[in-house]
Protein backbone atom coordinates (compact mmCIF):
# COMPACT_ATOMS: atom_id res chain seq x y z
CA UNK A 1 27.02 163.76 135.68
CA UNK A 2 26.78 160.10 134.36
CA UNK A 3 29.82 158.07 134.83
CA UNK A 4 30.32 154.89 132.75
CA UNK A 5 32.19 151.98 134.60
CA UNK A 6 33.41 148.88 133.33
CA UNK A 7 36.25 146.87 134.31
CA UNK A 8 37.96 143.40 133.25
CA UNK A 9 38.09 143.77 129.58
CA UNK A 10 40.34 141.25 128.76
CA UNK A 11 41.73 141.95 125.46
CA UNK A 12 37.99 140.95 124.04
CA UNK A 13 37.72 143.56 121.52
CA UNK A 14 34.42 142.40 120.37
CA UNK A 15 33.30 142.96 124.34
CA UNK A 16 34.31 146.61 124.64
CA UNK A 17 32.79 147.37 121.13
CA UNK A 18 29.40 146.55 122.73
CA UNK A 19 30.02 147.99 125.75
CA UNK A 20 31.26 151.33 124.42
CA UNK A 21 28.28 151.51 122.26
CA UNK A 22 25.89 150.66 124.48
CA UNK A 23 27.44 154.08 126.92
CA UNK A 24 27.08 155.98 124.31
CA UNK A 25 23.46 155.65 124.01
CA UNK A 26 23.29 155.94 127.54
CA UNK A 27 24.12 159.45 127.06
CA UNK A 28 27.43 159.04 129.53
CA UNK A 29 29.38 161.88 130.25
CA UNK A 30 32.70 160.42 131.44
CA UNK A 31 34.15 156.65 131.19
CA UNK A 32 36.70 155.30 133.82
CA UNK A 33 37.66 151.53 133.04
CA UNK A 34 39.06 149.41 136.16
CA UNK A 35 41.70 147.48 135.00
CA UNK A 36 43.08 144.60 133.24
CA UNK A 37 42.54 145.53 129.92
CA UNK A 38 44.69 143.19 128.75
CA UNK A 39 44.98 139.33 129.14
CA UNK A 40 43.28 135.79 128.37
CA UNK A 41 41.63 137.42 125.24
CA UNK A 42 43.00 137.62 121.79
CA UNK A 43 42.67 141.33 121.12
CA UNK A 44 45.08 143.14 123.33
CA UNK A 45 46.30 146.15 121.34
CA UNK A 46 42.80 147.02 120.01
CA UNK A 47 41.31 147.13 123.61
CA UNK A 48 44.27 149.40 124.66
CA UNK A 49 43.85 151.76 122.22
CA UNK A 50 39.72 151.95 122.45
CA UNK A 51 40.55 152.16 126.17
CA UNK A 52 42.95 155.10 125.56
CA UNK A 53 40.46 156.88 123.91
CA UNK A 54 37.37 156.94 125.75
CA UNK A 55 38.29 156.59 128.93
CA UNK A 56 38.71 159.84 131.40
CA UNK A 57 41.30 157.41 133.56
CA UNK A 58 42.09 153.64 133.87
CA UNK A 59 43.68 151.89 136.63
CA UNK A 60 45.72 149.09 137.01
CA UNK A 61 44.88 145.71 137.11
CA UNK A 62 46.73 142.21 137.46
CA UNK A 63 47.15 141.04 134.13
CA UNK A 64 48.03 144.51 133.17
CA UNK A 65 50.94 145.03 135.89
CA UNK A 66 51.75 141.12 134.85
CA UNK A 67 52.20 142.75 131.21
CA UNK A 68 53.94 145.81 131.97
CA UNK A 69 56.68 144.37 133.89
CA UNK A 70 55.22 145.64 137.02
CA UNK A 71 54.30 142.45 139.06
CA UNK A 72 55.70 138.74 138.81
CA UNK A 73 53.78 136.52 137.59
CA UNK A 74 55.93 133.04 137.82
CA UNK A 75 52.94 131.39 139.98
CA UNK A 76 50.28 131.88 137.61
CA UNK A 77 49.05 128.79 136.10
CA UNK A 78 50.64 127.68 132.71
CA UNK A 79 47.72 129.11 130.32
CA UNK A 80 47.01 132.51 131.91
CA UNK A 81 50.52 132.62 132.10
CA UNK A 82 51.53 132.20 128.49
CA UNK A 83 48.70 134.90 127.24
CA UNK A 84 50.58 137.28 129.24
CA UNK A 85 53.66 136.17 127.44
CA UNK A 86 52.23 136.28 124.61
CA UNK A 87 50.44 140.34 125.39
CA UNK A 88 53.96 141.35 126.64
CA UNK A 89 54.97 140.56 123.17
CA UNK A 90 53.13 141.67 121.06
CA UNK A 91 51.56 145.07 122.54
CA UNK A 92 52.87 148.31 120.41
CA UNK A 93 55.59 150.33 122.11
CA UNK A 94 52.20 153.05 123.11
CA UNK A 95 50.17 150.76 124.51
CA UNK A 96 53.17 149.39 126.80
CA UNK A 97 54.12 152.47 127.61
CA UNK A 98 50.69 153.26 128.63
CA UNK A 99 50.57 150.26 131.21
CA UNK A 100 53.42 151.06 132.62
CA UNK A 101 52.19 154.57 133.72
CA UNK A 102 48.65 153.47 135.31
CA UNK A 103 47.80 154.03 138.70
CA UNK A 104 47.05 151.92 141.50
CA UNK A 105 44.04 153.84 142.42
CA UNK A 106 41.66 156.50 141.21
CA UNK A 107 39.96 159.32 143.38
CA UNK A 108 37.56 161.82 142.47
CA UNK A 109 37.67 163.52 146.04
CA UNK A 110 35.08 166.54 144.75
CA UNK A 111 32.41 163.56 143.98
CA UNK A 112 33.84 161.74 147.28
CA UNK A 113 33.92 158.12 144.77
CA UNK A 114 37.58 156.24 144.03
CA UNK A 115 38.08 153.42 141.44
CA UNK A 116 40.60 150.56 142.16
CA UNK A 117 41.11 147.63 140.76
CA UNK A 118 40.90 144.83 143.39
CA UNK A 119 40.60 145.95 147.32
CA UNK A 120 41.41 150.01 148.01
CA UNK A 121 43.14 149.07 150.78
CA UNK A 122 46.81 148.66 149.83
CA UNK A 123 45.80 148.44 146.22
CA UNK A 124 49.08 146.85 144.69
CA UNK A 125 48.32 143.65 146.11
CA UNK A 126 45.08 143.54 144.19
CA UNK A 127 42.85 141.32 147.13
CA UNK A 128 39.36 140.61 145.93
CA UNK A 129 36.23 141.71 147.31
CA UNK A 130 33.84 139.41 146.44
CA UNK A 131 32.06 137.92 149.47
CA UNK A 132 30.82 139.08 153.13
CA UNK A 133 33.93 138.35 154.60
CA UNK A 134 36.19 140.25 152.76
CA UNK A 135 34.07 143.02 152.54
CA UNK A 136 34.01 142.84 156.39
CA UNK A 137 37.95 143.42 156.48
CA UNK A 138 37.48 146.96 155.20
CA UNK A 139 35.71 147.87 158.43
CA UNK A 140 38.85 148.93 160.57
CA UNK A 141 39.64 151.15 157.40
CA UNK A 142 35.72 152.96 157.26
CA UNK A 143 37.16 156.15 158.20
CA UNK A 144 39.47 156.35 155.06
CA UNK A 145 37.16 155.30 152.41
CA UNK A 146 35.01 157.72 150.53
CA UNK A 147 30.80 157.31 149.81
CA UNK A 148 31.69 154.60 147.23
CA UNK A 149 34.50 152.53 146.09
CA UNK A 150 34.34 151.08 142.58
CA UNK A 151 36.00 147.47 141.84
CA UNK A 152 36.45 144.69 139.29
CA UNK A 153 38.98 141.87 139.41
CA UNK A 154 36.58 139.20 140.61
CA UNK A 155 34.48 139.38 137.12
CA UNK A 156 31.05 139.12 139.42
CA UNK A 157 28.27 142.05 139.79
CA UNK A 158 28.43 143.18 143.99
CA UNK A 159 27.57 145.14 146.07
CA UNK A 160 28.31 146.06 149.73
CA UNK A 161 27.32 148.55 151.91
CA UNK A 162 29.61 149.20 155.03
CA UNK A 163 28.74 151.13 158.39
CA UNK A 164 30.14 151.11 162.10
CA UNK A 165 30.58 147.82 163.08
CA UNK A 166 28.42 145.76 160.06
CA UNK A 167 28.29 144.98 156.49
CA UNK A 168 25.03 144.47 154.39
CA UNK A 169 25.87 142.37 150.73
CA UNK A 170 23.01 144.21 148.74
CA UNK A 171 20.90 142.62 145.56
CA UNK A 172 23.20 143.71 142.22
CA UNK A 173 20.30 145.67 140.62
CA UNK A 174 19.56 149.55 140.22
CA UNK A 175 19.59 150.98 143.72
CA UNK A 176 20.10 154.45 144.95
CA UNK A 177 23.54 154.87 147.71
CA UNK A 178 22.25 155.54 150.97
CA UNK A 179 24.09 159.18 152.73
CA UNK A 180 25.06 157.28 156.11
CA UNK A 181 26.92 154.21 154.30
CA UNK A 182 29.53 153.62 152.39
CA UNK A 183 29.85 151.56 149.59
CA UNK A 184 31.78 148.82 147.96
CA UNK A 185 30.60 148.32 144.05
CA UNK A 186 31.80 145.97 141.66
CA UNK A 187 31.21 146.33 138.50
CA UNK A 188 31.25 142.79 136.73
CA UNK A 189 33.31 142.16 133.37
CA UNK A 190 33.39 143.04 130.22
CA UNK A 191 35.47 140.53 128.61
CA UNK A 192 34.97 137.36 130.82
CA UNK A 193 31.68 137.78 132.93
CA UNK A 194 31.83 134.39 135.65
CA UNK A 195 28.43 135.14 136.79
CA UNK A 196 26.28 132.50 134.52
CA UNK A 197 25.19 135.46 132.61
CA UNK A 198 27.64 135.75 129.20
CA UNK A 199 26.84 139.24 128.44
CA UNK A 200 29.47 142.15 128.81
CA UNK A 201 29.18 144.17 132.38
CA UNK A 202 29.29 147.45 133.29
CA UNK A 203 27.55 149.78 135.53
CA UNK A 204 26.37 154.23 135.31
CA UNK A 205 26.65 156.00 137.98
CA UNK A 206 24.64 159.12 138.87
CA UNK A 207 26.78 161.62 140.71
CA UNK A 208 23.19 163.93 141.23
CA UNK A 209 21.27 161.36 142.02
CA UNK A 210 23.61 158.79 143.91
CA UNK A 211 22.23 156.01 141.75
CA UNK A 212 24.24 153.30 140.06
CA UNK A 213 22.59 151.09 137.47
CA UNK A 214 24.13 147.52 136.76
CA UNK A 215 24.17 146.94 132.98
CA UNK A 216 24.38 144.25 130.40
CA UNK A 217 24.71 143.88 126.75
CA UNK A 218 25.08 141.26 124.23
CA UNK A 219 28.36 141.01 122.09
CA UNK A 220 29.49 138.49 119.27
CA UNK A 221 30.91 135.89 121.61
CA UNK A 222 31.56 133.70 118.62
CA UNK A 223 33.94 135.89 117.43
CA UNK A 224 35.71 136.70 120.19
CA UNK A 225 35.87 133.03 120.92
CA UNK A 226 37.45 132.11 117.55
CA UNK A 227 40.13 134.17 117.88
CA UNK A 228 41.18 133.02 120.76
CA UNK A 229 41.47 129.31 118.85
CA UNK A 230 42.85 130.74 115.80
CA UNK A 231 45.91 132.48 118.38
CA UNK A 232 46.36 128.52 119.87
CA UNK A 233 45.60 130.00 123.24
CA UNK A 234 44.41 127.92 125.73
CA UNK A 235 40.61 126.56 124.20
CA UNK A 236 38.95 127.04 127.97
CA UNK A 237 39.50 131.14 127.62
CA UNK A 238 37.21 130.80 124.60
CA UNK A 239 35.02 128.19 126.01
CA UNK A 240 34.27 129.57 128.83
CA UNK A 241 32.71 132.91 126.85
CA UNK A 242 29.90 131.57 126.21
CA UNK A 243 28.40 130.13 129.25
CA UNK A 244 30.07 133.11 131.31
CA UNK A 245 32.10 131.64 134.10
């Protein structure tokens, strides 16, 4: 089976269009989305309801907890926090209802693989694992982790493979998971990539084959970015679409 993965959307309809697409010509048999779905961007019901749709499952992220009423947001900074405001407002009764419901976490115990959206370990408090070091804080927890873990939140393409005692950070390109390791994955972003690289994320999975495949594809940033300005959000989401960070 071929598992599509992307994570980060950020209400960047034009994105997910490309993205979704792009899976389906991958010949994908199932689509999990990691979180935050919603925020910065200037689509948010139109992600939620593609979302809805093709996705298998979706988990929580930040922004979409911050939506839903589920986290508090107070110390976010003034323009991430007034998208959310603005989200909370205007989502449809469905697609509220739908964040509100999300879990935490996603296992697939028969495929021994889980999807959260920041850290697995205590995943409310959505910590990022983005560097050595706080890959290296999952050791004590090896035991409880399956073969692989798949993340988003930090909007950058890692990987990280853990055994007794050690962590390896591994190039982000095609690579096959090793039996004897475990694995810490993240997928990139859709909606807001901050890796220098402005093309939508997402990775396939082989469950057969134990191979995961970073992907990119192009999408009409201009667009995307000129909704934003037309909303009066803050300029810098927009900006920042098309040199990717």
């Amino acid at each position: 089976m071929r598992i599509g993965i992307f994570s980060d959307v950020h209400a960047n309809v034009e994105g997910l269009s490309a993205v979704a697409e792009a899976l389906r010509r991958e010949a994908v048999d199932l689509y999990i989305s990691i979180g935050d779905t919603v925020g910065y961007g200037a689509s948010p019901n139109e992600c939620c309801d593609i979302v809805r749709e093709l996705t298998e499952a979706t988990v929580l992220g930040n922004h979409d907890a911050a939506v839903a009423g589920r986290m508090d947001y107070s110390y976010y900074y003034d323009a991430a926090r007034a998208v959310l405001d603005n989200h909370a407002a205007v989502l449809s009764d469905e697609n509220m209802a739908w964040l509100q419901r999300l879990p935490y976490r996603y296992p697939m115990g028969d495929l021994d693989i889980q999807f959260s959206h920041g850290s697995p370990i205590n995943p409310e408090e959505f910590d990022y694992v983005f560097a050595p070091e706080q890959a290296r804080e999952l050791l004590p927890h090896l035991d409880m982790l399956p073969h692989a873990t798949f993340i988003g939140h930090s909007h950058l393409c890692k990987v990280f493979a853990l055994d007794v005692g050690e962590i390896h950070e591994l190039s982000p390109t095609t690579f096959t998971l090793r039996e004897d390791s475990k694995y810490i994955i993240s997928v990139g972003s859709v909606g807001q990539p901050r890796d220098y690289d402005n093309r939508a994320s997402y990775g396939i999975y082989d469950t057969e084959s134990h191979v995961f495949e970073f992907r990119r594809t192009e999408y009409d940033i201009e667009m995307a970015a000129r909704k934003i300005f037309d909303l009066r959000l803050s300029r810098n989401f927009g900006n920042r679409l098309f040199i990717g960070v």
